[in-house]
C-alpha atoms as a PDB file:
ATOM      1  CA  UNK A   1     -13.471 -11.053   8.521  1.00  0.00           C
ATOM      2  CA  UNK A   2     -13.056  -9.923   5.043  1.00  0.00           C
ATOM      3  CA  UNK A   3     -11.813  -6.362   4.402  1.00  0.00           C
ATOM      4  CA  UNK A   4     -11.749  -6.095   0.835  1.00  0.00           C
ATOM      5  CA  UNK A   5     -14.049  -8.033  -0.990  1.00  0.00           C
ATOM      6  CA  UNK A   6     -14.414  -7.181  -4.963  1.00  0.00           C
ATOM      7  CA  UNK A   7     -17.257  -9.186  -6.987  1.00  0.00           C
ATOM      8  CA  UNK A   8     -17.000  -9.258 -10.738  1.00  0.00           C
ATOM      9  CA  UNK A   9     -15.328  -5.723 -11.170  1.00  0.00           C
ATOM     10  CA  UNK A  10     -14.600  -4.682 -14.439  1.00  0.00           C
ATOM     11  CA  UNK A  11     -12.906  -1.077 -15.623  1.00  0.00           C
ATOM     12  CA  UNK A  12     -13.320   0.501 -18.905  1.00  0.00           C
ATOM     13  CA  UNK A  13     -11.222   3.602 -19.944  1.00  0.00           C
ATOM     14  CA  UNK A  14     -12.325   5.619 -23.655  1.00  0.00           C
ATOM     15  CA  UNK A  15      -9.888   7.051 -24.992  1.00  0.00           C
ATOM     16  CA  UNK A  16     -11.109   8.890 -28.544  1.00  0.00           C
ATOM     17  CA  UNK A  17     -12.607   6.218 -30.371  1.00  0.00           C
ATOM     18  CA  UNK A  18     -10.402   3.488 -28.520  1.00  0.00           C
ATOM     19  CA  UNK A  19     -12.166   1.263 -25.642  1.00  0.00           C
ATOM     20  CA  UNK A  20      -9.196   0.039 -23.289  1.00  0.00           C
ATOM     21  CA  UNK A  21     -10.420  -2.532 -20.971  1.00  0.00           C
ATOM     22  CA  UNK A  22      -8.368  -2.569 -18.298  1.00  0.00           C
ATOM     23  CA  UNK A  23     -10.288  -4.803 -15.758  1.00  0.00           C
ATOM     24  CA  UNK A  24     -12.698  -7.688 -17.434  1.00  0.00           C
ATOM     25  CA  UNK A  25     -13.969  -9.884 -14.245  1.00  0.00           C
ATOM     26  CA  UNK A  26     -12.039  -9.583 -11.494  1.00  0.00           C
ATOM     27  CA  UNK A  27     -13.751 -11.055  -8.073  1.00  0.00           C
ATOM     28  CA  UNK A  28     -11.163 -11.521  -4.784  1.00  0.00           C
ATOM     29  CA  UNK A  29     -11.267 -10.754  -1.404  1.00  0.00           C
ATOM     30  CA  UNK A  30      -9.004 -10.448   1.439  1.00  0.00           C
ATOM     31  CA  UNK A  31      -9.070 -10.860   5.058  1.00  0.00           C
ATOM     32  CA  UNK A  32      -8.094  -8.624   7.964  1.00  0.00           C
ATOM     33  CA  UNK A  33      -4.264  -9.521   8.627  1.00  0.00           C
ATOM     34  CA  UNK A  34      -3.440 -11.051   5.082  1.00  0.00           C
ATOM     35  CA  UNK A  35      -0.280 -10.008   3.349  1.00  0.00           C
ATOM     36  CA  UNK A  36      -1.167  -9.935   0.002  1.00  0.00           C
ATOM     37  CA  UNK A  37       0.806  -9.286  -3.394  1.00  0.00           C
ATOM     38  CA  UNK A  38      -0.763  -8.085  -6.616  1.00  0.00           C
ATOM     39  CA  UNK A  39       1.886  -9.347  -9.869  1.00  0.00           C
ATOM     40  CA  UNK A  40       1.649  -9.135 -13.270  1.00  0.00           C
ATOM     41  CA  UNK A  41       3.295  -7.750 -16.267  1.00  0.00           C
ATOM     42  CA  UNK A  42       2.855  -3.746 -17.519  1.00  0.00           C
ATOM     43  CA  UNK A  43      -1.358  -3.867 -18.858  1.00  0.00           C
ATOM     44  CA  UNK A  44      -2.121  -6.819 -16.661  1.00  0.00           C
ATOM     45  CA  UNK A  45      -4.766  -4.757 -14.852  1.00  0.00           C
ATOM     46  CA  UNK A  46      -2.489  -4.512 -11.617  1.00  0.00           C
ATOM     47  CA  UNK A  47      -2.624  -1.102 -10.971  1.00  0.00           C
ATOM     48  CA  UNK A  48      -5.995  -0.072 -11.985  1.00  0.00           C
ATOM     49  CA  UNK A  49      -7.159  -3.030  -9.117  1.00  0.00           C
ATOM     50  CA  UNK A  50      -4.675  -1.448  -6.674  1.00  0.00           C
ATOM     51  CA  UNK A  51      -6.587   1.987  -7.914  1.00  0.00           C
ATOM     52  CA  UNK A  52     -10.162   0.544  -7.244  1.00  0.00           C
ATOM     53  CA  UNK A  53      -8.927  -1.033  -4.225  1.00  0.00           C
ATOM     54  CA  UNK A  54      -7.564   2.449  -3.158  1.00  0.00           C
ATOM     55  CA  UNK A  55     -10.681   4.009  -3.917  1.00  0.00           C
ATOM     56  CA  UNK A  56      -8.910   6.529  -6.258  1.00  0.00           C
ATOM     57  CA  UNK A  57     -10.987   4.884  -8.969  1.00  0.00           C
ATOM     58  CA  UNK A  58     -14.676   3.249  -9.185  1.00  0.00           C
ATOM     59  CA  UNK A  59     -15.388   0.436 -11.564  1.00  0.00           C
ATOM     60  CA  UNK A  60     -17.367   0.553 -14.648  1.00  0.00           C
ATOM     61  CA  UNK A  61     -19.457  -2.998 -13.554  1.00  0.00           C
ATOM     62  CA  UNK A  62     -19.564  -5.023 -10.474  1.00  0.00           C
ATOM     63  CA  UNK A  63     -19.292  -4.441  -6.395  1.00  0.00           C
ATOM     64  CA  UNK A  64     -16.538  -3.574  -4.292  1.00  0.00           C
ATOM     65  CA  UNK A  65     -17.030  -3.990  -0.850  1.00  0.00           C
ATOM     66  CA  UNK A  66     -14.497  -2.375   1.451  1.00  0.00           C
ATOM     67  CA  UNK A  67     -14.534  -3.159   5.513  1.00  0.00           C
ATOM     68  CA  UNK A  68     -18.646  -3.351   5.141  1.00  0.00           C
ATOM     69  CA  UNK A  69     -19.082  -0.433   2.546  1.00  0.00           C
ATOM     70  CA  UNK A  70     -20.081  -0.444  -0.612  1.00  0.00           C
ATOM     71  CA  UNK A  71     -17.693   2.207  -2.204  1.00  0.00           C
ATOM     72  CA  UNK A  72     -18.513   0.803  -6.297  1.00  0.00           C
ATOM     73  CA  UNK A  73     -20.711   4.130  -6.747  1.00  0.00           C
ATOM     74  CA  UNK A  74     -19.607   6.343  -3.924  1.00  0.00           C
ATOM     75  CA  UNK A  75     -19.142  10.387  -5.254  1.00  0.00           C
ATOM     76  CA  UNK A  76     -15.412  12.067  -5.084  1.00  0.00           C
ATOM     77  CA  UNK A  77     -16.345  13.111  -1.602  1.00  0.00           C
ATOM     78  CA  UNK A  78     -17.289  10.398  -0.533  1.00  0.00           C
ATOM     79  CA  UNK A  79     -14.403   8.131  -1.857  1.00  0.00           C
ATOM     80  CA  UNK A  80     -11.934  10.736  -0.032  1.00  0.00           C
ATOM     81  CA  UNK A  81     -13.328  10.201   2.979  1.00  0.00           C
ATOM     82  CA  UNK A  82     -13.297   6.486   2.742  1.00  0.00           C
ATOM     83  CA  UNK A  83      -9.540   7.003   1.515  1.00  0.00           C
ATOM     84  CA  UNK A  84      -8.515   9.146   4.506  1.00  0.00           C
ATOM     85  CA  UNK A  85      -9.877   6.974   7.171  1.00  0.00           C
ATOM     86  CA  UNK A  86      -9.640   3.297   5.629  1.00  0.00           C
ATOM     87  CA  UNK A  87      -6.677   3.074   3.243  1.00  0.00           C
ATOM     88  CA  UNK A  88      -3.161   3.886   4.120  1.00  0.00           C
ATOM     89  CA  UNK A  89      -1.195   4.440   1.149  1.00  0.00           C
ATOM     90  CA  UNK A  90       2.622   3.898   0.326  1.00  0.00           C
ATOM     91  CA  UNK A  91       3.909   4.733  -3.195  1.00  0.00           C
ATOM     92  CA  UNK A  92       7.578   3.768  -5.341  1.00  0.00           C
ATOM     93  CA  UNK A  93       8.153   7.110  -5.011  1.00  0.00           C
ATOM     94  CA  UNK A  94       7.451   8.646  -1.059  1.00  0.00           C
ATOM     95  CA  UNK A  95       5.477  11.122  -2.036  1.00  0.00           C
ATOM     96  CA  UNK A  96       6.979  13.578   1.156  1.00  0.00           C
ATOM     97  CA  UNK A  97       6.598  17.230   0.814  1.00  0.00           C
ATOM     98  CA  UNK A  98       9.915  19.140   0.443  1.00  0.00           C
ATOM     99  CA  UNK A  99       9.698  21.703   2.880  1.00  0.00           C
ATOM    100  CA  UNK A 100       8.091  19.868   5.952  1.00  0.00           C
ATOM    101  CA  UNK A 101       9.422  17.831   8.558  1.00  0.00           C
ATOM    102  CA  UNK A 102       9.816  13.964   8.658  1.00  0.00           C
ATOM    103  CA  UNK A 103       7.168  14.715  11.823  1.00  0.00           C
ATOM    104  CA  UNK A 104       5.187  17.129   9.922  1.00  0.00           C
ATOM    105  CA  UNK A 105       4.759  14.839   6.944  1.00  0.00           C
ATOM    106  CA  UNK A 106       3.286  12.154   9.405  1.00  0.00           C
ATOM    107  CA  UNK A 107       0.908  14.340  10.917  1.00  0.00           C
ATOM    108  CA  UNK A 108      -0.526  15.432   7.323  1.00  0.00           C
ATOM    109  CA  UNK A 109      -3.675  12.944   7.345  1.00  0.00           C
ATOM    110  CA  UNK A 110      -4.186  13.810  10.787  1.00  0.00           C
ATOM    111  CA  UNK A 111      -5.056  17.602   9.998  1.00  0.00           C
ATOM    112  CA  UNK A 112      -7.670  15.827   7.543  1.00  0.00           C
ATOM    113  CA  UNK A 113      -9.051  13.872  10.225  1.00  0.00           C
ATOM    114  CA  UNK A 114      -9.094  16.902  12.472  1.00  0.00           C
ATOM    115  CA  UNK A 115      -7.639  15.913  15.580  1.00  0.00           C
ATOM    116  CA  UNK A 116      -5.992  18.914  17.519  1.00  0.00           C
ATOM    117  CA  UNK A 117      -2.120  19.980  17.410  1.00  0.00           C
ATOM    118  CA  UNK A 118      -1.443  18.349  20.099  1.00  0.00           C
ATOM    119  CA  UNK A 119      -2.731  15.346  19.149  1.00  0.00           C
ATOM    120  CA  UNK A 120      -1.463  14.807  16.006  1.00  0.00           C
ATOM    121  CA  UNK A 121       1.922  15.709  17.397  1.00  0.00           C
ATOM    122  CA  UNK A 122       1.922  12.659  19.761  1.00  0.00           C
ATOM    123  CA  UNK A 123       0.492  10.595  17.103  1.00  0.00           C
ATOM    124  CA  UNK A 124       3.037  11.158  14.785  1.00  0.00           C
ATOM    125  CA  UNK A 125       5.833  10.664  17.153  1.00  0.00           C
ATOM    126  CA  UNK A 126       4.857   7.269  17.673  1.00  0.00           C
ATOM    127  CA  UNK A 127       4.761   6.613  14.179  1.00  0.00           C
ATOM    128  CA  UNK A 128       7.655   7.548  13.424  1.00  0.00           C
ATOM    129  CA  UNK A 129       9.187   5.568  16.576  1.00  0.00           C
ATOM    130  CA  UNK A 130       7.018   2.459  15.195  1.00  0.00           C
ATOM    131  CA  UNK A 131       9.503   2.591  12.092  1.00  0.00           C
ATOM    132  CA  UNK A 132      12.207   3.521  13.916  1.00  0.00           C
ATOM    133  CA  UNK A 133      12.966   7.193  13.190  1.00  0.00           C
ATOM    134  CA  UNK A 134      12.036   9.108  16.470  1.00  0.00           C
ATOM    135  CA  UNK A 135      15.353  10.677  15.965  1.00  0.00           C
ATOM    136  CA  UNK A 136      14.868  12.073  12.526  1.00  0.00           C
ATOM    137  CA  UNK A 137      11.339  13.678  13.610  1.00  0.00           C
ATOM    138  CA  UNK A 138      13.155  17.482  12.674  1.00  0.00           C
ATOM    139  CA  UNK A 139      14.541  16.269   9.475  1.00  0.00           C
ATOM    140  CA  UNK A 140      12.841  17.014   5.730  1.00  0.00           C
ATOM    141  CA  UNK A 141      13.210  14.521   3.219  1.00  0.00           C
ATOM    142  CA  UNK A 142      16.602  15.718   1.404  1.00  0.00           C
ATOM    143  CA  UNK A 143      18.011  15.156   5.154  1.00  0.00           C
ATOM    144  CA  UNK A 144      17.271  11.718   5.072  1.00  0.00           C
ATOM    145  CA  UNK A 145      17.930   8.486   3.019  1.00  0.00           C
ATOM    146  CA  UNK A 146      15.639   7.008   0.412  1.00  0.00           C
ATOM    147  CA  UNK A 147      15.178   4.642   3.061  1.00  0.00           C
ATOM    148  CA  UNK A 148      14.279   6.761   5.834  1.00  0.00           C
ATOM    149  CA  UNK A 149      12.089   8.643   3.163  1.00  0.00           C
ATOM    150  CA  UNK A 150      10.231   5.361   2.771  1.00  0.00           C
ATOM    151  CA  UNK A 151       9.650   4.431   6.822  1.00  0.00           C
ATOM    152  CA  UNK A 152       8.389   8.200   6.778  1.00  0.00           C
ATOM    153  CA  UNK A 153       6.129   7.295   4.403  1.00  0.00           C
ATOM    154  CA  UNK A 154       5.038   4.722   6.049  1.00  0.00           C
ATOM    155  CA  UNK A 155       4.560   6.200   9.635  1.00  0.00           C
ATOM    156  CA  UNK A 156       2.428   8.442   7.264  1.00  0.00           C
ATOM    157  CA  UNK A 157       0.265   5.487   6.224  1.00  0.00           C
ATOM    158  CA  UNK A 158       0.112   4.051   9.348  1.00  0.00           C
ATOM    159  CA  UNK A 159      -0.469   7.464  11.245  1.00  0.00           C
ATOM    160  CA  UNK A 160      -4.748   6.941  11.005  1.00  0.00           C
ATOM    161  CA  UNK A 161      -4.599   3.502  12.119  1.00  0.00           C
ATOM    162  CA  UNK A 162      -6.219   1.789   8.623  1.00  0.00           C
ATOM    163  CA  UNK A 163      -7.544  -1.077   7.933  1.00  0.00           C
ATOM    164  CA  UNK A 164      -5.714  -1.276   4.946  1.00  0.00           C
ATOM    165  CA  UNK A 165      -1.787  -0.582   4.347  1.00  0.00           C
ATOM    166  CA  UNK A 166      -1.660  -0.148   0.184  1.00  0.00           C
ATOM    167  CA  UNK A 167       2.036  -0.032  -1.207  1.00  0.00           C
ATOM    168  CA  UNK A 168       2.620   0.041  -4.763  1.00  0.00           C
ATOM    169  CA  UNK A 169       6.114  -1.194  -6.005  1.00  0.00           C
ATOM    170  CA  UNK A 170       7.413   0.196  -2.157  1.00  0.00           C
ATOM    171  CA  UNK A 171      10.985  -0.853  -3.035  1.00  0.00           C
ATOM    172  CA  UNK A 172      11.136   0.414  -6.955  1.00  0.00           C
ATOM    173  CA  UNK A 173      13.506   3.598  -5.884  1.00  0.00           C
ATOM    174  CA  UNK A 174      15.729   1.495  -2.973  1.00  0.00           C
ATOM    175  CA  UNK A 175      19.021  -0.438  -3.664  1.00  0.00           C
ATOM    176  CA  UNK A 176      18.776  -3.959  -2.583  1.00  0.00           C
ATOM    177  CA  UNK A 177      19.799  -3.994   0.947  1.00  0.00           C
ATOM    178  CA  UNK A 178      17.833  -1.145   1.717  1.00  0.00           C
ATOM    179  CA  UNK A 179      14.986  -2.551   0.007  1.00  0.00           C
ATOM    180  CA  UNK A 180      15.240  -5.945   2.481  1.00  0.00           C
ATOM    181  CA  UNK A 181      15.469  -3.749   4.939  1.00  0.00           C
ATOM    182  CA  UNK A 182      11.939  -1.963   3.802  1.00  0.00           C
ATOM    183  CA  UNK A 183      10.878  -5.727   3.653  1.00  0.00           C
ATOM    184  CA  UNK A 184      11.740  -7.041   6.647  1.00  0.00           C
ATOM    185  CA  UNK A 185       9.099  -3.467   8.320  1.00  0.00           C
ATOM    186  CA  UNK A 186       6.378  -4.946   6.188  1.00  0.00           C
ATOM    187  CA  UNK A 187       6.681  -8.461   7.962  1.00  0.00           C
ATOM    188  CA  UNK A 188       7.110  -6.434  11.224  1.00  0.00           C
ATOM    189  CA  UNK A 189       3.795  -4.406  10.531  1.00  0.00           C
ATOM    190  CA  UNK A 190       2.234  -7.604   9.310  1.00  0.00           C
ATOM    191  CA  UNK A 191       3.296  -9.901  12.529  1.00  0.00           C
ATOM    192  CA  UNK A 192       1.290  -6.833  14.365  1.00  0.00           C
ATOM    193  CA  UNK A 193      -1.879  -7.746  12.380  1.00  0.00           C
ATOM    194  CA  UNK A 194      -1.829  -4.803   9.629  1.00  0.00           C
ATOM    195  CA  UNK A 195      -3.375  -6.000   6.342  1.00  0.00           C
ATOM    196  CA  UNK A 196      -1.011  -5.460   3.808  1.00  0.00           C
ATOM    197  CA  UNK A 197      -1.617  -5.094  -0.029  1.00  0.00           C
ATOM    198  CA  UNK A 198       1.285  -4.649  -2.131  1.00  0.00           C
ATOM    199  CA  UNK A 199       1.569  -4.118  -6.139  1.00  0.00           C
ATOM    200  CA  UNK A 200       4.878  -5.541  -7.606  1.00  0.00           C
ATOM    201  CA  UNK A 201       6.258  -6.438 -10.859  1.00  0.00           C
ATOM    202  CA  UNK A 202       9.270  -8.330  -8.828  1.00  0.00           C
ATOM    203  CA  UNK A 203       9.046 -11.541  -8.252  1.00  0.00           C
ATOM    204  CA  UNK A 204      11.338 -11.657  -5.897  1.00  0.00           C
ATOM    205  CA  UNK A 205       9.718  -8.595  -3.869  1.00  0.00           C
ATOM    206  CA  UNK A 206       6.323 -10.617  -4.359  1.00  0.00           C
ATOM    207  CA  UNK A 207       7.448 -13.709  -2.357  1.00  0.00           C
ATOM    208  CA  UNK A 208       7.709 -12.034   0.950  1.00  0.00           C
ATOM    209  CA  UNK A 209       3.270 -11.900   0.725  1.00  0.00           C
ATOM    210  CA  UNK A 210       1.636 -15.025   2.458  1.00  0.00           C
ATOM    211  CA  UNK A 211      -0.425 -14.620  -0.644  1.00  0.00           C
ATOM    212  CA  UNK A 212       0.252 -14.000  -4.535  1.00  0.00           C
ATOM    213  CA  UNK A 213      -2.331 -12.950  -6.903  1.00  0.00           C
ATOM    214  CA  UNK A 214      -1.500 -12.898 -10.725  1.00  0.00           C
ATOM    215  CA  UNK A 215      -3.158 -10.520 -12.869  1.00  0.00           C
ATOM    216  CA  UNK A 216      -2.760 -11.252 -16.998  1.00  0.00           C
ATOM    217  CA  UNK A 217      -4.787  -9.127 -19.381  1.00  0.00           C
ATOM    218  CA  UNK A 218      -7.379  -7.676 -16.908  1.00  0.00           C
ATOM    219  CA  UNK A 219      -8.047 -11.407 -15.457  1.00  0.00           C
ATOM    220  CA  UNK A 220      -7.071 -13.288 -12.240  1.00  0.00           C
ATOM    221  CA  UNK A 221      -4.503 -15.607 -13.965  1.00  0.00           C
ATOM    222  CA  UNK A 222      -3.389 -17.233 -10.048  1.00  0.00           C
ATOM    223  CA  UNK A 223      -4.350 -16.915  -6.645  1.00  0.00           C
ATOM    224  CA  UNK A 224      -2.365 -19.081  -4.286  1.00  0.00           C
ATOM    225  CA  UNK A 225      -0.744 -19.146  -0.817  1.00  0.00           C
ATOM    226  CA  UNK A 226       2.724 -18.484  -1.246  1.00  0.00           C
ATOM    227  CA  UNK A 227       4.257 -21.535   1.167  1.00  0.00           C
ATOM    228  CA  UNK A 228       7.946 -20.338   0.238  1.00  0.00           C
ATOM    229  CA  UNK A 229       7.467 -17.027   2.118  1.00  0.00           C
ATOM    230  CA  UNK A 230      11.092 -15.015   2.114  1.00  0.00           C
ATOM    231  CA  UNK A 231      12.402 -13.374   5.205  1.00  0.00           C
ATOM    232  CA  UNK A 232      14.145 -10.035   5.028  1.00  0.00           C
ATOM    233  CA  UNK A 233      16.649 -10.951   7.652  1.00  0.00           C
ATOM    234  CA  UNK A 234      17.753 -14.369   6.121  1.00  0.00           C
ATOM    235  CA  UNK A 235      18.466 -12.649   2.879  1.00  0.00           C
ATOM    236  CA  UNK A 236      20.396  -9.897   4.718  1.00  0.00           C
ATOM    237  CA  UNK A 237      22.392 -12.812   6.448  1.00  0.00           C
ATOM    238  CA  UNK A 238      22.949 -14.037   2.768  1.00  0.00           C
ATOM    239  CA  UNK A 239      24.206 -10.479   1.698  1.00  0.00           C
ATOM    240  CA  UNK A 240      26.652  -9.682   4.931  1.00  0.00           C
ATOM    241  CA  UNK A 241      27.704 -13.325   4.433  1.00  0.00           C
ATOM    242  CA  UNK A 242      28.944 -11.830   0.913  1.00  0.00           C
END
């Protein structure tokens, strides 16, 4: 069943007199439970198609068809909507407010949704024990790690139950180990049938996706199965081994 499913979507930005275009053709699509990475260098067209994807953007021509929606011409409303309940996002830098809770930072979508106090206190707890920080549900972010920021913000994106978890460079503010460590949750979430989309510029990062698409000057330069798929936990073994 395909999730996402984009058909010849193209993204114009005017700036003054200038025309960027930022997408030219771009059709993919990806299936419920694919681990997918989006590479390519800075003005590849990456993160505008992570943008569209996200439906925090619209394209200027073509379709994009997300989980049986056609979102290409949806208004602000309606894209928010979409966003709240389809898309789970997680960004390079957390994104946590300051002043709430690890527990209160989970619930946050959930208020959106409106489901009751109650609720989204139970939902939230087990999101934050699905990443493994039940016992930092009190905390606020300068209490916690950069890596405990980032498995709150990804109870946070997992909190609705999406059909799509969206993480754009998810390791860009983590030191190596922690960033295996950050890894190594993705192939957890993945093994448990999440559909993950990630946007990297690190190869390296990249190779843990079952799937690699490469995006040069607003075109799909490669699509291909990644055979060679890394594994958190044999790199960490590498690192201890060190």
């Amino acid at each position: 069943m395909k999730i996402i499913e984009t058909s010849h979507i193209s993204r114009r930005y005017v700036m003054g007199e200038e025309v960027i275009q930022a997408l030219k053709d771009v059709s993919i699509s990806v299936s419920k439970g694919e681990y997918v990475a989006f590479m390519g260098p800075s003005g590849s067209g990456k993160s505008t198609l992570m943008n569209i994807i996200g439906c925090l953007d619209t394209p200027s021509t073509g379709k994009y068809i997300l989980n049986n929606q056609d979102v290409s011409e949806m208004s602000e409303n309606e894209l928010a909507t979409v966003r709240n309940k389809e898309i789970g996002f997680v960004f390079q830098t957390f994104n946590l407010l300051p002043r709430q809770s690890s527990l209160e930072n989970v619930a946050l979508p959930l208020i959106y949704a409106g489901y009751n106090k109650a609720d989204r206190i139970e939902k939230a707890m087990l999101a934050l024990k699905g990443v493994g920080l039940e016992n930092r549900a009190g905390h606020k972010p300068n209490e916690l790690s950069g890596g405990q920021r980032q498995r709150v913000a990804i109870a946070r994106a997992l909190v609705n139950d999406p059909s799509i978890l969206l993480a754009d460079e998810p390791t860009g503010n983590l030191d190596s180990k922690t960033s295996y460590e950050i890894m190594d949750l993705f192939d957890q979430l993945y093994s448990k049938g999440n559909t993950i989309v990630m946007v990297t510029h690190e190869d390296d990062i990249a190779q843990y996706a079952h799937r690699i698409v490469r995006l040069r000057d607003g075109l799909v330069e490669s699509d291909k199965v990644n055979l060679n798929v890394k594994k958190a936990k044999d790199l960490m073994t590498g690192l201890e081994g060190h």
